[in-house]
Protein backbone atom coordinates (compact mmCIF):
# COMPACT_ATOMS: atom_id res chain seq x y z
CA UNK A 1 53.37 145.42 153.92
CA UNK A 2 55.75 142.22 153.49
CA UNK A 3 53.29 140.87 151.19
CA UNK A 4 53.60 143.91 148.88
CA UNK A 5 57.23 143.87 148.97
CA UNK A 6 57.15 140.38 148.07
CA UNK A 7 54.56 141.40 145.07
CA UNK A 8 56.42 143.98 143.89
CA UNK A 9 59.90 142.05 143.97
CA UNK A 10 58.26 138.93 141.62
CA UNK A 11 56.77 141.50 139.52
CA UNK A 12 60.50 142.54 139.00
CA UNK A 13 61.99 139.54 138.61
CA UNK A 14 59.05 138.89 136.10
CA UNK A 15 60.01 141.94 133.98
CA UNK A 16 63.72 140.84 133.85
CA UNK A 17 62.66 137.77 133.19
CA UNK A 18 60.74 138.89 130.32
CA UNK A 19 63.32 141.50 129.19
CA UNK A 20 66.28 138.68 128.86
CA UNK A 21 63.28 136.63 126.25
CA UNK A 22 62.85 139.64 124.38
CA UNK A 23 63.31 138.90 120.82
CA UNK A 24 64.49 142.57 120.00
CA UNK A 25 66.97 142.91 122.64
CA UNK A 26 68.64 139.54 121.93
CA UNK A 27 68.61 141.03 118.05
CA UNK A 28 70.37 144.12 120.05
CA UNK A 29 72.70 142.41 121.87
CA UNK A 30 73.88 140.02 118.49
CA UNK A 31 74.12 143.19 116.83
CA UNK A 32 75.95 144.80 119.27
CA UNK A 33 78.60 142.31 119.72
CA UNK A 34 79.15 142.57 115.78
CA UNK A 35 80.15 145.86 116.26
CA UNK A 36 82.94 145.51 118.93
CA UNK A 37 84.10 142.44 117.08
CA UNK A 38 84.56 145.06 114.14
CA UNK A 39 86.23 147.37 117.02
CA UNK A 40 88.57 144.95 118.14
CA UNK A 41 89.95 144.14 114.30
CA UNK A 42 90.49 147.73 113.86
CA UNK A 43 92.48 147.93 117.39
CA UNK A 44 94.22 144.67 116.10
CA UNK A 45 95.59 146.22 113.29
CA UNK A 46 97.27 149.08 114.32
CA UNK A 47 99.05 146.82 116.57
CA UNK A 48 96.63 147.69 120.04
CA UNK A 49 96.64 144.05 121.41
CA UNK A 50 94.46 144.79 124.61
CA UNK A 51 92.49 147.04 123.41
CA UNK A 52 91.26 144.59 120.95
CA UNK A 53 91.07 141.90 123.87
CA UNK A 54 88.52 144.14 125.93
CA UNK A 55 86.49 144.86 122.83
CA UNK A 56 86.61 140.68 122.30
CA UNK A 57 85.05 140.20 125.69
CA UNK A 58 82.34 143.14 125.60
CA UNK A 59 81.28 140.97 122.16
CA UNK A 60 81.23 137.93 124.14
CA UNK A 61 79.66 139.22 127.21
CA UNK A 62 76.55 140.54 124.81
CA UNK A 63 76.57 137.22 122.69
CA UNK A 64 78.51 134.35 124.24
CA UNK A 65 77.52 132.70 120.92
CA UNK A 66 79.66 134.74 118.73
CA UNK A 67 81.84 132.09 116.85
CA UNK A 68 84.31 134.91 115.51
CA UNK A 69 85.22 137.12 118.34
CA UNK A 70 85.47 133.69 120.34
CA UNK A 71 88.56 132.47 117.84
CA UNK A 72 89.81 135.75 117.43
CA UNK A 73 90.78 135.93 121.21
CA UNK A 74 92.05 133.09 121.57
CA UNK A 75 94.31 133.50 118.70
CA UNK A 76 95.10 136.99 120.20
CA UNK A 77 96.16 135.54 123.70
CA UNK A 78 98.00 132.60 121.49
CA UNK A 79 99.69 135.16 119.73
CA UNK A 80 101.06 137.38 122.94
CA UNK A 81 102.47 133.77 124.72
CA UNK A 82 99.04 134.26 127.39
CA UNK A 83 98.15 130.38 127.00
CA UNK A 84 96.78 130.34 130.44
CA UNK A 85 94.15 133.05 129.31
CA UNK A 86 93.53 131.37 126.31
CA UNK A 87 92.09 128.31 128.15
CA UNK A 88 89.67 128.94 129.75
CA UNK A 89 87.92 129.96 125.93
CA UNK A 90 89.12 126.83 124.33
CA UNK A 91 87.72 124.64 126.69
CA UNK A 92 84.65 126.76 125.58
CA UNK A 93 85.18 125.82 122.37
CA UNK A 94 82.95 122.69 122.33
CA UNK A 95 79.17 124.14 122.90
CA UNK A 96 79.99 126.77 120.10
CA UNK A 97 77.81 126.30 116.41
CA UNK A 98 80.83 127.67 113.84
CA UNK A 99 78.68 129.50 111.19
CA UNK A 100 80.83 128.89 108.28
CA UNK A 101 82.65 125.19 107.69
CA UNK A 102 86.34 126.88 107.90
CA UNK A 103 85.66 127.66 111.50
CA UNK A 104 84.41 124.73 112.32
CA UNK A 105 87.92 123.46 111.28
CA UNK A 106 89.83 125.43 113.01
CA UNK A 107 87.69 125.14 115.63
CA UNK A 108 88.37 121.58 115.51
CA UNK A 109 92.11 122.00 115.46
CA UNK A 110 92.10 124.44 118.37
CA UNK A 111 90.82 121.89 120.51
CA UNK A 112 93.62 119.74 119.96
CA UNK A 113 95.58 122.53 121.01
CA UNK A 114 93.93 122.77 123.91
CA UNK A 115 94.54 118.90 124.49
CA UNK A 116 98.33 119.67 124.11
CA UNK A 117 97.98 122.56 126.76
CA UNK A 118 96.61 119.80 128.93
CA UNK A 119 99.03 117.25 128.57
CA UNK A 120 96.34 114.71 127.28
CA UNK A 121 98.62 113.80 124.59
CA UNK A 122 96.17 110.85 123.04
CA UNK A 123 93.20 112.90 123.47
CA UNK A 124 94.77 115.33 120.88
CA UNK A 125 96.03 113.52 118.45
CA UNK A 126 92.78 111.35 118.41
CA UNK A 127 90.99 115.27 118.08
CA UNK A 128 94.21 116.15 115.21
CA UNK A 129 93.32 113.61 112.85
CA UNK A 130 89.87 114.10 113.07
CA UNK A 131 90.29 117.48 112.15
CA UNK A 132 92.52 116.51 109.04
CA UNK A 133 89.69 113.74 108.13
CA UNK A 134 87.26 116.39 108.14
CA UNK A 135 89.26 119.08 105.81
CA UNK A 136 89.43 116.27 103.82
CA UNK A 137 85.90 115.84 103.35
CA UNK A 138 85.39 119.61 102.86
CA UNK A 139 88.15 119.68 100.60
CA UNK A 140 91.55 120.21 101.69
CA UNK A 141 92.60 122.70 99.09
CA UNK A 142 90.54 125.07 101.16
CA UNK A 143 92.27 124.28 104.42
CA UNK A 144 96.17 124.18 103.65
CA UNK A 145 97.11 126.42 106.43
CA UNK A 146 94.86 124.31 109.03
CA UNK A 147 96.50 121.14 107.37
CA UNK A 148 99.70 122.46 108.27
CA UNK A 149 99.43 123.23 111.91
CA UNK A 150 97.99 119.99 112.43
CA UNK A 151 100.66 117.85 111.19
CA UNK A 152 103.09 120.54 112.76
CA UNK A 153 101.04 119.71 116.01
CA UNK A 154 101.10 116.24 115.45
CA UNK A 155 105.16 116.02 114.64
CA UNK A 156 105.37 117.42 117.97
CA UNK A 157 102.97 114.89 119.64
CA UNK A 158 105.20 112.32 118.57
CA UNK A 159 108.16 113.27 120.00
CA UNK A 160 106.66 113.98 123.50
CA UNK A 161 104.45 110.67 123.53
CA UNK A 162 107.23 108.70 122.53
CA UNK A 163 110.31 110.14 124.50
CA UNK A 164 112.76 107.48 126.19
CA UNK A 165 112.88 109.52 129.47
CA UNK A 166 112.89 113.08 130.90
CA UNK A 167 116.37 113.79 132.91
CA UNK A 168 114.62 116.64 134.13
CA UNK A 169 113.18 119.57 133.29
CA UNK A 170 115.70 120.61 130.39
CA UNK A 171 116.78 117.50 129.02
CA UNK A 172 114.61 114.99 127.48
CA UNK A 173 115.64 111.65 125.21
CA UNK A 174 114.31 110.57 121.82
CA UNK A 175 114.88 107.18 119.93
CA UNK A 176 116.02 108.25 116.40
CA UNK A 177 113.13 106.38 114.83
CA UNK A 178 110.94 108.50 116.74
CA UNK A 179 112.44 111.40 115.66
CA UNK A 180 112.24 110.16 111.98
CA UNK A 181 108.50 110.40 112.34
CA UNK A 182 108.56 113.79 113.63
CA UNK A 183 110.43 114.60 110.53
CA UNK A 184 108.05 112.90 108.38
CA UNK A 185 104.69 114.91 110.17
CA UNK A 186 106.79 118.22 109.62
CA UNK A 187 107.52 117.89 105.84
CA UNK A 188 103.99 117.09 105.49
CA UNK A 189 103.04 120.48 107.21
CA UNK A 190 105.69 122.22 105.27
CA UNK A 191 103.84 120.87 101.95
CA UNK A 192 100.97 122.33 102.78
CA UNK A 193 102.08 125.89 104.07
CA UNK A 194 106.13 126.30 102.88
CA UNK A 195 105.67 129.75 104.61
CA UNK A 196 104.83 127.68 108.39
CA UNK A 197 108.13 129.38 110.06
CA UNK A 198 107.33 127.14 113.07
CA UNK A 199 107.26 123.89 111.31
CA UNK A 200 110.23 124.76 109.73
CA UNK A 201 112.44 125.02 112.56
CA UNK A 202 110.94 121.79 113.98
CA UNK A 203 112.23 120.06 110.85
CA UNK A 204 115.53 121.93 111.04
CA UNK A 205 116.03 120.88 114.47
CA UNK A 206 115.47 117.51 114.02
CA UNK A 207 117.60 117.39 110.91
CA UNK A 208 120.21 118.78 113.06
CA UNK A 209 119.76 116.20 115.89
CA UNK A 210 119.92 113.57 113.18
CA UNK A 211 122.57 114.83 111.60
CA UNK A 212 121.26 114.35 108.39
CA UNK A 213 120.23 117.18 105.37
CA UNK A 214 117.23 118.33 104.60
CA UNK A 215 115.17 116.78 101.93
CA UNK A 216 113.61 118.58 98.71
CA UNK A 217 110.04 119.75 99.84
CA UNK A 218 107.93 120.27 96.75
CA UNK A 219 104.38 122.24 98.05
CA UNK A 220 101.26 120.58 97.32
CA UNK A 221 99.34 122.70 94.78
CA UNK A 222 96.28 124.81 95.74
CA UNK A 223 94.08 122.94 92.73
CA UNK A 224 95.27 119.25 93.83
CA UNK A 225 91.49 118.59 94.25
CA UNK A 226 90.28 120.30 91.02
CA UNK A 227 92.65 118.11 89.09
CA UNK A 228 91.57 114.88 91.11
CA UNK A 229 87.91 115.64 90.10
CA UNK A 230 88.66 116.68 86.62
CA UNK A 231 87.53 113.24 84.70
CA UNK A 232 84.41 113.18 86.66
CA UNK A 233 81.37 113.16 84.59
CA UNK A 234 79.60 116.34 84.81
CA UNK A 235 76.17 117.30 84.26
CA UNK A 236 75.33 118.72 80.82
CA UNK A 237 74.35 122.64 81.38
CA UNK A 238 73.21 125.06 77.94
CA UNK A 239 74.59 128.38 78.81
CA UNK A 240 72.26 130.84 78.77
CA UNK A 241 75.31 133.63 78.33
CA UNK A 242 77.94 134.10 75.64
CA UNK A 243 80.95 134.69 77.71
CA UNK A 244 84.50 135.64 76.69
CA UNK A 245 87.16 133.57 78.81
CA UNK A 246 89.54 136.26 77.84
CA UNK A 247 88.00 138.74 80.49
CA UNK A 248 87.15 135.92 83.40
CA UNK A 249 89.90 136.63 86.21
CA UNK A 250 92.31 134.06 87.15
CA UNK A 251 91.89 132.27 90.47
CA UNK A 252 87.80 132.49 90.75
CA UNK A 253 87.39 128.66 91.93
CA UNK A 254 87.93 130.41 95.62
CA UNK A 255 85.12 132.34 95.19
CA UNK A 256 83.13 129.98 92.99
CA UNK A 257 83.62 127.57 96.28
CA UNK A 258 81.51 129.78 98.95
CA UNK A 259 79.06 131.05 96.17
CA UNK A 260 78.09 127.24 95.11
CA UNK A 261 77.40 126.62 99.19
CA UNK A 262 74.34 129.10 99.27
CA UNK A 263 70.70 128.36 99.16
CA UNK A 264 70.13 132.11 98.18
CA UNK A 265 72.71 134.81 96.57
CA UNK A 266 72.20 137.93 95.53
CA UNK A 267 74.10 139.99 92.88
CA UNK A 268 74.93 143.75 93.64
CA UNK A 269 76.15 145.30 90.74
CA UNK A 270 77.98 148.38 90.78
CA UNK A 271 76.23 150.39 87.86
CA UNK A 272 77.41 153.92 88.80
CA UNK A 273 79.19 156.06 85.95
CA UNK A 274 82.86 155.35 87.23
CA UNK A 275 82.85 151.74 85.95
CA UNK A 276 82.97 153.05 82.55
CA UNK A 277 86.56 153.55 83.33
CA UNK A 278 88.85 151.07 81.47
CA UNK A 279 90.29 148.14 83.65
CA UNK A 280 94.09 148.35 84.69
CA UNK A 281 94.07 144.67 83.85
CA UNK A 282 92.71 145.30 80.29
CA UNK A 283 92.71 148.72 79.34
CA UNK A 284 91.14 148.73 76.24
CA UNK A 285 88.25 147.00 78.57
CA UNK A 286 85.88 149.10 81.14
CA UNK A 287 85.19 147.41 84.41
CA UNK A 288 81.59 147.27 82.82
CA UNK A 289 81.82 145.36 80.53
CA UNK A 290 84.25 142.96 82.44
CA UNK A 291 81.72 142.78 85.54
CA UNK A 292 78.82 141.78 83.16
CA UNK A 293 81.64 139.22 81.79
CA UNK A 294 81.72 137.76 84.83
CA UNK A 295 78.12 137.88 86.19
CA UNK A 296 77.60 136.13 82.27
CA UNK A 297 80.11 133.25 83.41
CA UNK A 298 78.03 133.04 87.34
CA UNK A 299 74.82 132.48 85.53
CA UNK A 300 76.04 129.62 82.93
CA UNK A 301 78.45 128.09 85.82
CA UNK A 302 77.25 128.38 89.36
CA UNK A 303 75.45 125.21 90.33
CA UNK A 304 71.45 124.90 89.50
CA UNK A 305 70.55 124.59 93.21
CA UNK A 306 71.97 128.22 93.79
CA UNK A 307 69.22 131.00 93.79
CA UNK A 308 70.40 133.83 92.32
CA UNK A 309 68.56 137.21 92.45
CA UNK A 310 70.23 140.58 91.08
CA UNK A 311 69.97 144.49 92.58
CA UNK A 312 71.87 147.30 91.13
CA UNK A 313 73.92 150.13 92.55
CA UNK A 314 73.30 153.58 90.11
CA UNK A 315 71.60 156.02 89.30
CA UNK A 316 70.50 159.37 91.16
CA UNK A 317 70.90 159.31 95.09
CA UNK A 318 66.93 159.18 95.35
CA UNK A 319 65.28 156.82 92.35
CA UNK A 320 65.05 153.11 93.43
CA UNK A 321 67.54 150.93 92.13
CA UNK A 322 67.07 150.02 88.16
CA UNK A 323 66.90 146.47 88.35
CA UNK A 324 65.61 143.95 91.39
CA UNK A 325 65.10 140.79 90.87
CA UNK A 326 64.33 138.12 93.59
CA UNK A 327 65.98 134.58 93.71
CA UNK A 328 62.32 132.85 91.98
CA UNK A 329 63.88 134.40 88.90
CA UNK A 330 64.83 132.33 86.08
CA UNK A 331 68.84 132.75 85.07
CA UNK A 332 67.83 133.36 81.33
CA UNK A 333 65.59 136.28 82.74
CA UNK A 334 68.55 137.40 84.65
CA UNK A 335 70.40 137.11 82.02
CA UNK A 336 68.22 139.75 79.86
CA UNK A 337 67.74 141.99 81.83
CA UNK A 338 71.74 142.66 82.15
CA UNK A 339 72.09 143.16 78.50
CA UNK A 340 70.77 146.37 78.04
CA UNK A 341 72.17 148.29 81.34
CA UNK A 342 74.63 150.86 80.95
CA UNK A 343 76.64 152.14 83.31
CA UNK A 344 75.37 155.79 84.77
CA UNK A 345 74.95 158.33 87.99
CA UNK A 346 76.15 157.44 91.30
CA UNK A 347 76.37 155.19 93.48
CA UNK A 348 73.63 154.91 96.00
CA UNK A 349 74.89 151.64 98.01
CA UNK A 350 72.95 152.29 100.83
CA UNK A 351 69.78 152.26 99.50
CA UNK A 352 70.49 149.08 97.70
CA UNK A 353 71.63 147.40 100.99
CA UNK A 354 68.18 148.09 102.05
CA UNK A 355 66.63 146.75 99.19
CA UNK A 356 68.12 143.24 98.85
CA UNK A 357 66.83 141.52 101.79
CA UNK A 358 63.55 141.44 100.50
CA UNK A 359 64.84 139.95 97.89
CA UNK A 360 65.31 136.96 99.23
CA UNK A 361 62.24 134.51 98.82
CA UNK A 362 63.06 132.42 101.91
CA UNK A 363 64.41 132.27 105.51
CA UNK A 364 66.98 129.65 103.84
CA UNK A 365 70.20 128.91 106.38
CA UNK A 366 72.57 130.57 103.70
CA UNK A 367 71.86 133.61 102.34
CA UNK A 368 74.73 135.51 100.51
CA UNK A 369 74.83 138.84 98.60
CA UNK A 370 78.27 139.79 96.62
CA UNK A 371 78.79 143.14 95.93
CA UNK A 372 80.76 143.98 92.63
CA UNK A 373 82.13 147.59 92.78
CA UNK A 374 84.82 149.88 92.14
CA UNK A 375 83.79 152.50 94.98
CA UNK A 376 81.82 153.25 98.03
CA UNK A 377 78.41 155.03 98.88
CA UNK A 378 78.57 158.51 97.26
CA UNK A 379 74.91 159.42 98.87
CA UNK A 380 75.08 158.22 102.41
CA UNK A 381 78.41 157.17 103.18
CA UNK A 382 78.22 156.75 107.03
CA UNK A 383 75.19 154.58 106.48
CA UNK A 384 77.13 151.40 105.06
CA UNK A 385 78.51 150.08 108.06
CA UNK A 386 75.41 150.22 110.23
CA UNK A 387 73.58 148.39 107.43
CA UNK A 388 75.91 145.86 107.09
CA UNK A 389 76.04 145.10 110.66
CA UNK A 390 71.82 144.67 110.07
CA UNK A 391 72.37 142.24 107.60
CA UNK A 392 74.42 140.42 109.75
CA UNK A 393 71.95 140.16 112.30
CA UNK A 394 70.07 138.72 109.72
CA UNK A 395 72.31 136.00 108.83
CA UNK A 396 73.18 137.35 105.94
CA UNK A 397 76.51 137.13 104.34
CA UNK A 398 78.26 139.87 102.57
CA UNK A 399 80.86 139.63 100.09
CA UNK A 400 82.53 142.03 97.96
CA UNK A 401 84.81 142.10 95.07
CA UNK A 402 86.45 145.37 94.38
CA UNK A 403 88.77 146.76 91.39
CA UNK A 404 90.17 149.36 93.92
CA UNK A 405 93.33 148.26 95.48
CA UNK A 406 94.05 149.21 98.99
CA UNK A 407 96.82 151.09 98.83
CA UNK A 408 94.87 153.51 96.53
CA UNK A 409 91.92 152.93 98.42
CA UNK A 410 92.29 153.14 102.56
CA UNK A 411 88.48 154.83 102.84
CA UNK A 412 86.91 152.51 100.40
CA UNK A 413 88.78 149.87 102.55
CA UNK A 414 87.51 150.92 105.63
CA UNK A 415 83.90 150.06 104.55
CA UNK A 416 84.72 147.03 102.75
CA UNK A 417 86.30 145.72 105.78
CA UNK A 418 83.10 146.64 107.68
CA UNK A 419 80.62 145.15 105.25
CA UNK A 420 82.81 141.92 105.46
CA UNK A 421 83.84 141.38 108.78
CA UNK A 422 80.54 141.88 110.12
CA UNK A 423 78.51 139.80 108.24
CA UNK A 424 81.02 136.87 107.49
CA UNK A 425 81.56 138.04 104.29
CA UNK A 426 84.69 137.93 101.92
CA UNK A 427 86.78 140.65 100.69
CA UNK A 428 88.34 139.99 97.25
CA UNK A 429 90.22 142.19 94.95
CA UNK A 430 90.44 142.07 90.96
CA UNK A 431 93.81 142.71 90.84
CA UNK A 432 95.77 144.54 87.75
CA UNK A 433 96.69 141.64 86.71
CA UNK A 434 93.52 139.73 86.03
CA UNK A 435 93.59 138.31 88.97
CA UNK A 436 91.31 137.84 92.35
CA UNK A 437 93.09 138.26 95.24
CA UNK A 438 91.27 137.54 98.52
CA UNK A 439 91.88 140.51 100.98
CA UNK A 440 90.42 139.27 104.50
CA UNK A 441 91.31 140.36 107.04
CA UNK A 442 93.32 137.32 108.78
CA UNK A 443 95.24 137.28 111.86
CA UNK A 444 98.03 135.07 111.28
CA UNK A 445 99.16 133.57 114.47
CA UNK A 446 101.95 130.30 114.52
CA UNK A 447 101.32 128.51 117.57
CA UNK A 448 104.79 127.79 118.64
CA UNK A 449 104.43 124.20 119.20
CA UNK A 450 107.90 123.91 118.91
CA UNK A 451 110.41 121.28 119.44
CA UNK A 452 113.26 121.80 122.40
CA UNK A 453 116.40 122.90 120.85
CA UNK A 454 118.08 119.83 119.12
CA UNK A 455 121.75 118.61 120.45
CA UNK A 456 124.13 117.04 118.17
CA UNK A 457 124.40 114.04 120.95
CA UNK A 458 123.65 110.49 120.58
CA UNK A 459 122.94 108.20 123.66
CA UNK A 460 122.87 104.60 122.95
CA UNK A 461 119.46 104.80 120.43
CA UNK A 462 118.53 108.04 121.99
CA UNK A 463 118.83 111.41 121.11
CA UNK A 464 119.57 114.29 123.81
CA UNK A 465 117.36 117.50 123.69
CA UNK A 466 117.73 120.47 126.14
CA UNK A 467 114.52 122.70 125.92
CA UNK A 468 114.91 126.11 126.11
């Protein structure tokens, strides 16, 4: 009888065993935690703080792996003044793979945080400047408001590795040369983000403690590293479209940035009947004709290495979609196969979701598809968000860009904001003024690595602070 029970008990730890290395229940559980992640940004932005912390940890608990609900909590606990909570996931932070190069910077600058929490005051400003080092590999253009809370972080570093003494546990003494260098970290971190409250009032302060005004703080512009690489040589390119620059929207090196990192993108074009409407940006121009502008300029611009493929969106709820094209075709037959489309029917986006990952002709590490559309899923509506949670599974990225603003547009939002945040995607708007506007969602939390309050007090060569 005991040798049954013993049977019976390895047979069940067996079948566990083999339940946790199923492939489809880890697929589950990834997809799964997508979907509370997508809970917990909802709950986040109606203002529901815990709610959006449980729905963090149910994502975690089903897929410890899960890069974005892991920063998102963290910033969350940041944000409410819960450090202590926040810990125990930034010493985490280290054994995560970030699946997209701005995480891994923030990732990187978090951990300096953490550092700071810790009091190892070398260790973090050895793991601050390595973060700068690497935005500036990446391109720092693309990291400004990382940039900023680093050398915020790193003005404050100076002050407390460098203090004269601590009277106790309110008062603490600064040389003013030390307190020169804060200022110098903090304008640097006002350069790159003149909207960083926190880094302001550390400047302020020590301005005040000095004694001294403020200096002019000019911004570094957001194309600084366009400009530096404009007398490059670059590599000769025929275009295979005639494109008019007058339609192109202004600010699409942001998006022109993500699209060039791919292996494999795919182009979802929004053929449906209400793009014949004229644009609010151009209005004797539909957002037709401006789309295929645009798609033109993607073809003769985006760089050779970049597979594109093209599905469209149109069309009766039941016919497959006009045109699919995987990413083995040729730009210039790309290219010809846009010129004749018109723009008809409705728009069936579900079914071309479905489509497009068999599109792809790889299993390549970045796989992209960008949605261009000025609507949602007029067929199957409540199918969008449950497809776009499968392609994240997948590892594929979706992106859209929208002519619909969002205060016209909550519904439309909604499922953008799904098909985004789920898949890693980005959510951009052509704005009525010719201009793209990224919309993701981004919660915006200053870690209040602040300075104690300054004191208009001089000791000797020190400076007297009382902390709050």
């Amino acid at each position: 009888m005991l040798a049954t029970q013993k049977r019976i008990i390895s047979l069940g730890i067996l079948c566990l065993m083999l339940f946790s290395l199923n492939p489809a229940s880890a697929k589950e559980a990834i997809k799964d935690s997508k979907t509370y992640y997508y809970q917990s940004i909802t709950h986040l932005k109606r203002g529901h703080n815990l709610r959006s912390v449980k729905c963090l940890k149910k994502a975690l608990a089903l897929n410890p792996s899960n890069d974005a609900a892991h920063l998102l909590l963290i910033k969350i606990y940041i944000k409410l003044r819960a450090e202590e909570k926040a810990i125990p996931y930034l010493a985490q932070l280290s054994t995560l793979q970030p699946t997209s190069t701005y995480r891994a910077i923030e990732m990187g600058y978090l951990l300096g945080y953490n550092y700071i929490l810790q009091q190892d005051f070398p260790q973090a400003e050895k793991q601050l400047k390595q973060t700068i080092v690497e935005a500036y590999k990446h391109g720092q253009s693309n990291f400004y408001d990382i940039l900023s809370r680093c050398y915020n972080a790193l003005g404050y570093l100076n002050a407390m590795q460098h203090r004269t003494e601590i009277k106790n546990k309110q008062i603490l003494v600064l040389h003013k040369r030390t307190l020169f260098n804060s200022r110098t970290l903090f304008e640097e971190a006002l350069r790159f983000n003149p909207q960083h409250k926190i880094a302001a009032d550390n400047y302020n302060r020590v301005n005040t403690a000095l004694q001294i005004p403020p200096n002019r703080i000019d911004p570094f512009p957001k194309n600084s590293d366009d400009e530096l690489e404009s007398d490059l040589p670059k590599l000769f390119s025929a275009p295979f479209a005639t494109v008019n620059p007058a339609l192109l929207p202004i600010g699409l090196e942001s998006m022109a940035t993500w699209m060039n990192e791919c292996d494999e993108l795919i182009l979802m074009l929004d053929i449906s009947g209400s793009m014949r409407v004229n644009a609010q940006s151009n209005i004797e121009v539909s957002r037709f004709v401006i789309m295929k502008n645009l798609v033109f300029h993607f073809v003769n611009t985006l760089d050779h290495k970049v597979n594109l493929g093209l599905v469209t969106v149109g069309g009766s709820c039941e016919s497959k979609p006009l045109i699919e094209m995987t990413t083995s075709s040729s730009r210039r037959t790309l290219y010809n196969a846009l010129q004749k489309v018109e723009a008809d029917g409705y728009t069936p986006v579900s079914r071309s979701l479905r489509h497009a990952p068999s599109l792809f002709e790889s299993d390549s590490k970045k796989r992209a598809i960008l949605f261009i559309t000025d609507g949602t899923d007029s067929c199957l509506p409540d199918e969008t968000c449950n497809l776009s949670m499968w392609l994240g599974s997948q590892n594929i990225a979706l992106h859209v860009l929208t002519f619909l603003e969002e205060k016209n547009a909550l519904l439309e939002y909604k499922a953008y904001n799904c098909m985004t945040q789920t898949t890693n995607g980005h959510l951009n708007l052509f704005s009525p003024t010719g201009t793209i506007e990224q919309k993701d969602f981004n919660l915006k939390v200053e870690e209040s690595l602040l300075l104690p309050i300054m004191q208009k007090q001089v000791i000797e060569e020190g400076i007297v602070i009382h902390s709050k």
